[in-house]
Protein backbone atom coordinates (compact mmCIF):
# COMPACT_ATOMS: atom_id res chain seq x y z
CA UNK A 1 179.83 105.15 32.15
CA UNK A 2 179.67 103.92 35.46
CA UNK A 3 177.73 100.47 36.36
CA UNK A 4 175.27 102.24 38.61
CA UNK A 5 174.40 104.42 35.92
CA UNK A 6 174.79 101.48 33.25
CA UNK A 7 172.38 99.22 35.52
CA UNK A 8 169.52 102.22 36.28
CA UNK A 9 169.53 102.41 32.23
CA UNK A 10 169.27 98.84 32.12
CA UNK A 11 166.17 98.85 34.20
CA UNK A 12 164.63 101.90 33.01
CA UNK A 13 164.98 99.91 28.99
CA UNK A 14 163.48 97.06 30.84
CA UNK A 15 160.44 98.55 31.72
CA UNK A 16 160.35 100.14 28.79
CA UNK A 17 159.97 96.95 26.80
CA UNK A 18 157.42 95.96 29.19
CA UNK A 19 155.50 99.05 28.48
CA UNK A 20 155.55 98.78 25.19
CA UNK A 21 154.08 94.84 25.52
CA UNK A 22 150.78 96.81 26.58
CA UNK A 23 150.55 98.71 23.59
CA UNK A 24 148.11 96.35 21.06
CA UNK A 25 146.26 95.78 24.10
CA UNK A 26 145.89 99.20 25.17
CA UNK A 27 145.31 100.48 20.83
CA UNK A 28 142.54 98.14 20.59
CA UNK A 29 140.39 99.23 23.94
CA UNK A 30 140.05 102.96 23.42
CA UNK A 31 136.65 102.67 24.34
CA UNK A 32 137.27 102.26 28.12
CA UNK A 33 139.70 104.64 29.05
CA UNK A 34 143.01 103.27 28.17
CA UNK A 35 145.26 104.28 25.04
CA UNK A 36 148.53 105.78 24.48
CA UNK A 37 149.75 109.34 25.02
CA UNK A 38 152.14 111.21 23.92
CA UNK A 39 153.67 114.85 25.52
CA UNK A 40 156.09 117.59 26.65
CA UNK A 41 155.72 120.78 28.58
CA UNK A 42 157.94 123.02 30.09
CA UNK A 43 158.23 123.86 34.03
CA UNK A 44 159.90 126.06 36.30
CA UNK A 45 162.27 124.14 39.28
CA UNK A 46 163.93 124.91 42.32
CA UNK A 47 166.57 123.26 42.97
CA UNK A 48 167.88 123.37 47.02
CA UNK A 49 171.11 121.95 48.24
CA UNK A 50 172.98 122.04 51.19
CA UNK A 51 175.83 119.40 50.13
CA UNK A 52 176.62 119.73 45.95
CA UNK A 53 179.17 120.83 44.38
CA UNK A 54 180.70 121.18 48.21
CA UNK A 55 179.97 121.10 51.73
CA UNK A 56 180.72 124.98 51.83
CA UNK A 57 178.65 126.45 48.81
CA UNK A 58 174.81 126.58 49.40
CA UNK A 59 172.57 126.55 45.78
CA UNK A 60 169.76 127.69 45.71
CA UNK A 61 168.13 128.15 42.52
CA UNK A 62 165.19 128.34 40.02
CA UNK A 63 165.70 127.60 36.03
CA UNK A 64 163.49 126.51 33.66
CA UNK A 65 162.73 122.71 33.13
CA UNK A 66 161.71 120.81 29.41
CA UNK A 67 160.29 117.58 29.52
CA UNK A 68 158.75 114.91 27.32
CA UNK A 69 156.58 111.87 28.28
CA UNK A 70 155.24 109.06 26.93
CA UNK A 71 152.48 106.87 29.25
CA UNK A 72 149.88 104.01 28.28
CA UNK A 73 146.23 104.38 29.99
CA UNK A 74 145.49 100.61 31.11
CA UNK A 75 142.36 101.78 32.74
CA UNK A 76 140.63 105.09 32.99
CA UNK A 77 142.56 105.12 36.49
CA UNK A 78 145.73 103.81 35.61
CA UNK A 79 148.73 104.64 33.30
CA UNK A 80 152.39 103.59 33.50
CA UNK A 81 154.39 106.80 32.85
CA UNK A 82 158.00 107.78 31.28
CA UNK A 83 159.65 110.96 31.09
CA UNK A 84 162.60 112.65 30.22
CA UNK A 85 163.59 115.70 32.12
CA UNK A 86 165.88 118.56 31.36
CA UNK A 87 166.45 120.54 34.73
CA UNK A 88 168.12 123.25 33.36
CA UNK A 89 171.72 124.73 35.16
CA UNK A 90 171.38 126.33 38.39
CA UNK A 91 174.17 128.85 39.39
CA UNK A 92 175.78 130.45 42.45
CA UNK A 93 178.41 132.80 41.81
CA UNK A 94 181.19 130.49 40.27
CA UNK A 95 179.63 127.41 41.10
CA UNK A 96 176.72 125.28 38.51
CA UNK A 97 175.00 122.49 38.67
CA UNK A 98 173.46 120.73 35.39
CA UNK A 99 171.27 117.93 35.65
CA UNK A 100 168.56 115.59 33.43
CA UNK A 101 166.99 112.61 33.97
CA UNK A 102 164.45 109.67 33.39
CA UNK A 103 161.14 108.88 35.02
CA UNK A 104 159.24 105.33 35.19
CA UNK A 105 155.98 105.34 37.33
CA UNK A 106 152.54 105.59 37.55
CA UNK A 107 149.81 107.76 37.56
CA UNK A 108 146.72 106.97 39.64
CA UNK A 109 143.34 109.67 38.27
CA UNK A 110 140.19 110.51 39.93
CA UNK A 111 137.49 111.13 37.44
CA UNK A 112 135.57 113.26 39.26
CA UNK A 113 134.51 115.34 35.62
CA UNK A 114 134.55 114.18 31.93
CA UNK A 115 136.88 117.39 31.43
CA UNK A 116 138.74 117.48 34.33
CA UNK A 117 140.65 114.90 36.65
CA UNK A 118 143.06 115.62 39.25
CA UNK A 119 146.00 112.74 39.61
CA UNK A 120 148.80 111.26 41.70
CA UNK A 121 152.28 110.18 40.26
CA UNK A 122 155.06 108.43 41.90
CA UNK A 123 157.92 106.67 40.57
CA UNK A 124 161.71 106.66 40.48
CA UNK A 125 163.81 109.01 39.03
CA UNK A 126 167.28 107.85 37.07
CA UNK A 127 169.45 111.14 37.07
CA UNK A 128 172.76 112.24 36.50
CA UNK A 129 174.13 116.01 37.18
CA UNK A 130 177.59 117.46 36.34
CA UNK A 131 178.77 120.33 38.74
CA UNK A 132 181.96 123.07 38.72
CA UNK A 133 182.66 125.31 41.73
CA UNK A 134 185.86 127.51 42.09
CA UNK A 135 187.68 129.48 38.49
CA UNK A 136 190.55 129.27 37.05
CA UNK A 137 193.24 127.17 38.84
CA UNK A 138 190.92 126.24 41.54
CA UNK A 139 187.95 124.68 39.19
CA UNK A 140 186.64 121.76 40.35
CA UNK A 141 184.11 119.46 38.38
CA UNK A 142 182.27 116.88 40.16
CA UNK A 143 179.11 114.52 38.55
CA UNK A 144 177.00 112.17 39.92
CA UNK A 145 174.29 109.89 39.41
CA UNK A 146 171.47 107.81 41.15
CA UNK A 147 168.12 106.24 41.12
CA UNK A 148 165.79 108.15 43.64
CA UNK A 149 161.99 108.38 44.22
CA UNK A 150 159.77 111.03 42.80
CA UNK A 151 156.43 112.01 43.07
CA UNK A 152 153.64 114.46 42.19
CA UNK A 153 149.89 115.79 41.93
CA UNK A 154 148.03 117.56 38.94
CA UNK A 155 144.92 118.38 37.09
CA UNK A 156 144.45 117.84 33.70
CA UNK A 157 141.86 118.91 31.12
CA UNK A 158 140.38 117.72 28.64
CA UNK A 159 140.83 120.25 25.64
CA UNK A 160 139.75 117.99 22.61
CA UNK A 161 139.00 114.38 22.47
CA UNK A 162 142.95 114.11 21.49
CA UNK A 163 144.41 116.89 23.34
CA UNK A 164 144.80 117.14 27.02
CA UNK A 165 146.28 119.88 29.23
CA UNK A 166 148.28 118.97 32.46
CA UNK A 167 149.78 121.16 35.39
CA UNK A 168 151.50 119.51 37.98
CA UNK A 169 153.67 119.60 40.81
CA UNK A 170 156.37 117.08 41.20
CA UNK A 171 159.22 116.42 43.68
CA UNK A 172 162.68 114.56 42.64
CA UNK A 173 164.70 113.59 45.16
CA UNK A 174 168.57 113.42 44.28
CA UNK A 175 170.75 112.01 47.06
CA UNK A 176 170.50 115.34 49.33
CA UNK A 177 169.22 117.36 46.23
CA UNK A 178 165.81 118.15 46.41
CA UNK A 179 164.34 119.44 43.10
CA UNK A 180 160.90 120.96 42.92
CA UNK A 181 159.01 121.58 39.76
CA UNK A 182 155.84 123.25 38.57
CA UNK A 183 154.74 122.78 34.99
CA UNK A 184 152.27 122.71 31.66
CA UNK A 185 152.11 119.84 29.51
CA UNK A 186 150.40 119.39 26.58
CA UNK A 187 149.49 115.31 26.00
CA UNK A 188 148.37 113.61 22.86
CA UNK A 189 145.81 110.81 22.77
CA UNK A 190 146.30 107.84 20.49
């Protein structure tokens, strides 16, 4: 594991631990707003790239995505936000691209409804992807990784007092990757 990667773990365990501070803070003030949620969904990305695996191969691609989150409401407008994300393999002829990653941000809501609130994310994105272009004697595998900005927009509703429905639309940046996602989430209140 490279130090870039081992340092962008670092960080993302950091905040982490500094979520998780909020939680008996955040269990005992349900009342107002704020509380812990749980989630996953599954989304469907395009991935575009002009410069990975090679400068000569041009992906472009849509897979399916899996994600799960984990956030903690600290007001009814605020929430600090993790995710892991699963972006699926894209493919062009004999060349792939596989890549995951981490999320730490936050989520900013409008309450304009009791059942429905449309929201604003932003954060940055921890990733790593492993490539292959060429067969047989002339494989090549490449991987990289990298701490980039993301961001997105979204409704959710309200289902049940515990259950909440979310589509979104989020954009990760990877170096000169740009990935774009649309997805459902299901989220559990606690």
């Amino acid at each position: 594991m490279n130090a870039r990667r081992t340092s962008s773990l670092t960080a993302l365990g950091l905040g982490l631990c500094g979520m998780a501070m909020f939680i008996p803070a955040t269990a005992s003030a349900q009342g107002d707003g704020s509380g812990i949620y749980l989630g996953g969904g599954i989304g469907y990305n395009r991935i575009d790239s002009q410069d990975f695996p090679s400068n000569d191969d041009d992906i472009e691609d849509s897979r399916v995505s899996y994600k799960g989150m984990a956030g903690i409401r600290l007001s009814e407008l605020l929430a600090i936000e993790g995710q892991y994300i699963d972006f699926g393999t894209a493919e062009d002829g004999n060349n792939n691209v596989k890549a995951d990653g981490w999320t730490a941000g936050a989520v900013l809501t409008l309450p304009v409804s009791p059942g429905i609130r449309p929201y604003a994310k932003a954060g940055a994105l921890f990733w790593e992807a492993d490539g292959k272009s060429g067969s047989g004697l002339s494989l090549v595998r490449d991987s990289a990784d990298g701490t980039d900005f993301t961001y997105g927009v979204g409704v959710s509703f309200r289902l049940a007092p515990a259950l909440e429905l979310r589509t979104e639309y989020e954009r990760f940046e990877m170096s000169d990757v740009d990935v774009d996602m649309a997805s459902a989430n299901l989220l559990f209140n606690f």
